[in-house]
N, C-alpha and C. Protein backbone atom coordinates (compact mmCIF):
# COMPACT_ATOMS: atom_id res chain seq x y z
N UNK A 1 92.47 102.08 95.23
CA UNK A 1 92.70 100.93 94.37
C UNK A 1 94.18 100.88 94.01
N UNK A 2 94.60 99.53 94.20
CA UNK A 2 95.75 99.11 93.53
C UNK A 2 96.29 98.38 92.00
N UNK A 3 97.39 99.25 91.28
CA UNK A 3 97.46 98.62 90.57
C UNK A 3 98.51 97.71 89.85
N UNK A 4 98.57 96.66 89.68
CA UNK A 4 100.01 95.30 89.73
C UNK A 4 100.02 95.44 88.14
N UNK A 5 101.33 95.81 87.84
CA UNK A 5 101.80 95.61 86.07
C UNK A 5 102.72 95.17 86.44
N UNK A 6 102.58 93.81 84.86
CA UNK A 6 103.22 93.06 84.92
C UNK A 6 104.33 93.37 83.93
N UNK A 7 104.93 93.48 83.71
CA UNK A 7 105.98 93.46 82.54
C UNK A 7 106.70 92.90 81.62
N UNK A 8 107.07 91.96 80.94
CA UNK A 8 107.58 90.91 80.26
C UNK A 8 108.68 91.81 79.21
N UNK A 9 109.81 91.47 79.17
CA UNK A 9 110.45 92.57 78.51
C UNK A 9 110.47 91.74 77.18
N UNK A 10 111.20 92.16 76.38
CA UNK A 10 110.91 91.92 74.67
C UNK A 10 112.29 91.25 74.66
N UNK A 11 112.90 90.17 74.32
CA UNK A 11 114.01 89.18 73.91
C UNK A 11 113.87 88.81 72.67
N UNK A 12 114.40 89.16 71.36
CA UNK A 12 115.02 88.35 70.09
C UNK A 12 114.70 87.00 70.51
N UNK A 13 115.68 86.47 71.57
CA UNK A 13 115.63 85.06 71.61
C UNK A 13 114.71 84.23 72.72
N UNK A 14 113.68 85.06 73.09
CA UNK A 14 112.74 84.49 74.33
C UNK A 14 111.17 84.42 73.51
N UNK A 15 110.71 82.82 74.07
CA UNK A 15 109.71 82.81 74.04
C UNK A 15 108.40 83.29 75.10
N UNK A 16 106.81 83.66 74.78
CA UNK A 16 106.13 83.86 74.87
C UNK A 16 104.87 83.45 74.22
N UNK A 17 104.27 82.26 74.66
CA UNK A 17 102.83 81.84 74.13
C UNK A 17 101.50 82.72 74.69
N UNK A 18 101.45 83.60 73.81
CA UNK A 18 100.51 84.50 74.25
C UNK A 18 99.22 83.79 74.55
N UNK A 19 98.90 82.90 73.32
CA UNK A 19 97.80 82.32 73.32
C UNK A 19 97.31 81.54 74.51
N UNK A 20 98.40 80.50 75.25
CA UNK A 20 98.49 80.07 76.77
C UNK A 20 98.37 81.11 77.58
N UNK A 21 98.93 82.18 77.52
CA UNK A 21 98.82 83.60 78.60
C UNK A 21 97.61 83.90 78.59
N UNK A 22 96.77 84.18 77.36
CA UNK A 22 95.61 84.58 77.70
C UNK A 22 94.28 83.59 78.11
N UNK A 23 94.68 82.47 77.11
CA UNK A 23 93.38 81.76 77.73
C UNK A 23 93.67 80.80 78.86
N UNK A 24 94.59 80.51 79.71
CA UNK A 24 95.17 79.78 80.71
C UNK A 24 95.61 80.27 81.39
N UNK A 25 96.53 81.14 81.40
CA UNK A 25 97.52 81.63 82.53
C UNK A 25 96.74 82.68 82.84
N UNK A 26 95.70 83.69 82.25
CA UNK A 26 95.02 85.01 83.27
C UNK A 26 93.91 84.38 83.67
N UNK A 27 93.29 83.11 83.40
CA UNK A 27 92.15 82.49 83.28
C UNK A 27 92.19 82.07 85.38
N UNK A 28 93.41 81.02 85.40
CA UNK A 28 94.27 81.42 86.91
C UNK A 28 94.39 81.90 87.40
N UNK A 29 94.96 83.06 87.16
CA UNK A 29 95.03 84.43 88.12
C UNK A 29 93.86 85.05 88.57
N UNK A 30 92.48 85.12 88.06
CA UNK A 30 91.62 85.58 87.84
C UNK A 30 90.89 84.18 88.84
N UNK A 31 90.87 82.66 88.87
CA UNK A 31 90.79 82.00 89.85
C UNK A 31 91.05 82.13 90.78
N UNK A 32 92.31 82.36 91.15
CA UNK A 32 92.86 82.39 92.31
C UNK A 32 92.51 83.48 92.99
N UNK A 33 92.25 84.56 92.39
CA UNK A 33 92.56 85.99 93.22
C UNK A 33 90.73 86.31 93.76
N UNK A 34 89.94 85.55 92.51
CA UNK A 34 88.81 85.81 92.85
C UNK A 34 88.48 87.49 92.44
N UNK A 35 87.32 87.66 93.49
CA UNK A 35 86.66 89.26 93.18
C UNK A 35 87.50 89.74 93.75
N UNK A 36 88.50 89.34 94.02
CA UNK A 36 89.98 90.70 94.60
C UNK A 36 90.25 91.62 93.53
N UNK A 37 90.24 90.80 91.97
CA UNK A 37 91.09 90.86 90.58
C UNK A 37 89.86 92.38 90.11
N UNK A 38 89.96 93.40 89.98
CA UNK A 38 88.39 94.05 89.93
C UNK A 38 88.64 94.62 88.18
N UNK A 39 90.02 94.50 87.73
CA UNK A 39 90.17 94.94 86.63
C UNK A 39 90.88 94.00 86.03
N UNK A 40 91.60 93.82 84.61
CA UNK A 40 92.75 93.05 84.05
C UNK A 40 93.07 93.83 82.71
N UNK A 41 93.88 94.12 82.27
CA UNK A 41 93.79 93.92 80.66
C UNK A 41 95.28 93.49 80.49
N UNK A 42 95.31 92.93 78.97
CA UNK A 42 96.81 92.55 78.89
C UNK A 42 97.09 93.61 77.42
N UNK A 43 98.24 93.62 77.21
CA UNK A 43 98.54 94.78 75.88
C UNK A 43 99.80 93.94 75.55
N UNK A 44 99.67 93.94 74.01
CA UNK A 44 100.95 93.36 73.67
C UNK A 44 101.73 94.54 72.76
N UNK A 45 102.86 94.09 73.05
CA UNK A 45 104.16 95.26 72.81
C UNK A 45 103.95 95.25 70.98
N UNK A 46 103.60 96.07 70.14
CA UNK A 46 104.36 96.19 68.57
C UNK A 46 105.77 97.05 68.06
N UNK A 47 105.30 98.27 68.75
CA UNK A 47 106.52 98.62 68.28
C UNK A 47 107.36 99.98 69.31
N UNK A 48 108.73 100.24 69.54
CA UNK A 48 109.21 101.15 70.15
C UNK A 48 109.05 102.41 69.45
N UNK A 49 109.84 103.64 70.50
CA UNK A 49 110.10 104.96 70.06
C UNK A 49 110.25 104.88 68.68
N UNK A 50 110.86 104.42 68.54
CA UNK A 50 111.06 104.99 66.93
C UNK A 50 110.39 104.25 65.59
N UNK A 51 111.01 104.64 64.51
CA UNK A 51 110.77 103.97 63.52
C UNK A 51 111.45 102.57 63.32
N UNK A 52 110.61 101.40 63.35
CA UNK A 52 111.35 100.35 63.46
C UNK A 52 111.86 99.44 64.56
N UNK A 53 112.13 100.44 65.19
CA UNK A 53 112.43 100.34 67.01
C UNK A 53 111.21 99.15 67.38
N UNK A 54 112.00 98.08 68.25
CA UNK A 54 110.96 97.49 68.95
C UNK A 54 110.77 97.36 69.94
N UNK A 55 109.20 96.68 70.51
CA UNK A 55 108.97 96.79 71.61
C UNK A 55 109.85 97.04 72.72
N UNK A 56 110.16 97.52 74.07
CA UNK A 56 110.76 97.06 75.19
C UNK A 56 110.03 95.97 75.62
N UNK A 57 108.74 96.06 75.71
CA UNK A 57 108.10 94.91 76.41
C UNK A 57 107.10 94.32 75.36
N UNK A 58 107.43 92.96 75.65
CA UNK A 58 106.28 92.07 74.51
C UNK A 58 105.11 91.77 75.41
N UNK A 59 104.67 91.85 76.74
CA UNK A 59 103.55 91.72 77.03
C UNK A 59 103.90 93.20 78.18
N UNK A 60 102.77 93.54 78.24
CA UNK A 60 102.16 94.07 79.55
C UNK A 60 100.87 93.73 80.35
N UNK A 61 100.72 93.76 81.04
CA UNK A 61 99.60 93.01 81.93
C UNK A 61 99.26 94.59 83.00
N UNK A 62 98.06 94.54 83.64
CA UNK A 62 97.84 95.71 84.29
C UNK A 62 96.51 94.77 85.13
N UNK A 63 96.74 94.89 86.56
CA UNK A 63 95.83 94.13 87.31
C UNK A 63 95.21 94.90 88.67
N UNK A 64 94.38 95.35 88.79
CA UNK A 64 93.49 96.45 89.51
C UNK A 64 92.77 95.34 90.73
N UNK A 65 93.54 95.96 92.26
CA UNK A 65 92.51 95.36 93.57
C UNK A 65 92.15 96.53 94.53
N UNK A 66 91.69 95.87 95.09
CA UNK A 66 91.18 96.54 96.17
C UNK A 66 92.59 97.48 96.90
N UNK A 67 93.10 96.44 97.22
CA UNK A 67 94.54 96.43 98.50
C UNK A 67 95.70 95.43 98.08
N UNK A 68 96.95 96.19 99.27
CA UNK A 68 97.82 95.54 98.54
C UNK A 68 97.49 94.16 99.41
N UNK A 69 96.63 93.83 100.30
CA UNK A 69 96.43 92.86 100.60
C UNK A 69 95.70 91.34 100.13
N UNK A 70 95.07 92.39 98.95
CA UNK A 70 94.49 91.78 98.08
C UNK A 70 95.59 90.69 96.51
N UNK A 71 96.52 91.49 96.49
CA UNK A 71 97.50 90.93 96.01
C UNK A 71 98.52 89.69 96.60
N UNK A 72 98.64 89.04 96.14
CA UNK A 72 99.45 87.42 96.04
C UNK A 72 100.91 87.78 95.51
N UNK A 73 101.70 87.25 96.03
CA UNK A 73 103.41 87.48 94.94
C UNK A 73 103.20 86.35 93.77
N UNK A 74 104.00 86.79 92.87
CA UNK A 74 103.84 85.59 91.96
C UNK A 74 104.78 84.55 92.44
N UNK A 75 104.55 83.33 91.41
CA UNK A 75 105.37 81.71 91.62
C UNK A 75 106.63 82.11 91.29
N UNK A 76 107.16 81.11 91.24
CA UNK A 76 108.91 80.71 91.01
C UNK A 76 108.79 80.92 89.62
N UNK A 77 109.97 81.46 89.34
CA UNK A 77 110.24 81.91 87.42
C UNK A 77 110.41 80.23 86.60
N UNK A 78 110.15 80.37 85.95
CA UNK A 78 110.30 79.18 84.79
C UNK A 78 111.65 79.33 84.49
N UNK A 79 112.42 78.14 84.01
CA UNK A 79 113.84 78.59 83.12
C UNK A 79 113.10 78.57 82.06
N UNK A 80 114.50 79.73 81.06
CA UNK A 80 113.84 79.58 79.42
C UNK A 80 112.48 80.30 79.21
N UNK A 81 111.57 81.07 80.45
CA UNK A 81 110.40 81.94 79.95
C UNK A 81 110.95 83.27 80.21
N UNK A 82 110.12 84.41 79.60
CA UNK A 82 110.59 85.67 80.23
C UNK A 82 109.90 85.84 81.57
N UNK A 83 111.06 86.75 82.19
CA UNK A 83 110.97 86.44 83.50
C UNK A 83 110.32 88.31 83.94
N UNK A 84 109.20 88.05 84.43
CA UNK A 84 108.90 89.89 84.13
C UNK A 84 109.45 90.52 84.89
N UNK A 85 108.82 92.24 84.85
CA UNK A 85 109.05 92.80 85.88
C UNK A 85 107.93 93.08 86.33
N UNK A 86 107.64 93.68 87.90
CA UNK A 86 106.63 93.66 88.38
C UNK A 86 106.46 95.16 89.21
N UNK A 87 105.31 95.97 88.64
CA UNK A 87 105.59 97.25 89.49
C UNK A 87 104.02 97.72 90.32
N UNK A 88 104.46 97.97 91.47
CA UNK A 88 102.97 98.71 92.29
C UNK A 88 102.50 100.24 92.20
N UNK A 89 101.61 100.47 91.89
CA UNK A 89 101.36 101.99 91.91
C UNK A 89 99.49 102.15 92.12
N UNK A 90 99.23 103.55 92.78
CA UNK A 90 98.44 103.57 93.43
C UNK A 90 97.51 104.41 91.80
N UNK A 91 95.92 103.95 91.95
CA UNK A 91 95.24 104.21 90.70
C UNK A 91 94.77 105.62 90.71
């Protein structure tokens, strides 16, 4: 099994509609990919290492397939959204 995290890093000045992310935008992914998608969860960033310290990342996403064949690249970045990062690793 493969697993696709998504990353969204944490910006002062960047937006993120979580509420669209979760009920629209994984609602999609989860269309599109079909029974490829075998896991999902999303985690949102509160707080960094330290005291006070914040997030690095305001979303994380973690998406479990079969293969990497089973995986899609994502679309073209939005201007003005955070633009993630995207990492592969084996489960």
């Amino acid at each position: 099994m493969i697993r696709l995290t998504i990353m969204y890093p944490d910006a002062e000045d960047a937006y993120f509609d979580m509420d669209y992310y979760l009920n629209k935008h994984i609602a999609m992914v989860k269309e599109l990919c079909g029974d490829a998608v075998k896991e999902c969860s999303v985690e949102r960033g509160l707080g960094g290492g330290g005291p006070g310290a914040p997030a690095p990342y305001r979303v994380i996403t973690r998406l479990c397939v079969d293969s990497m064949g089973d995986s899609r690249s994502s679309g073209p970045a939005r201007p003005g959204l955070l633009r993630p990062t995207c990492r592969t690793s084996p489960t």
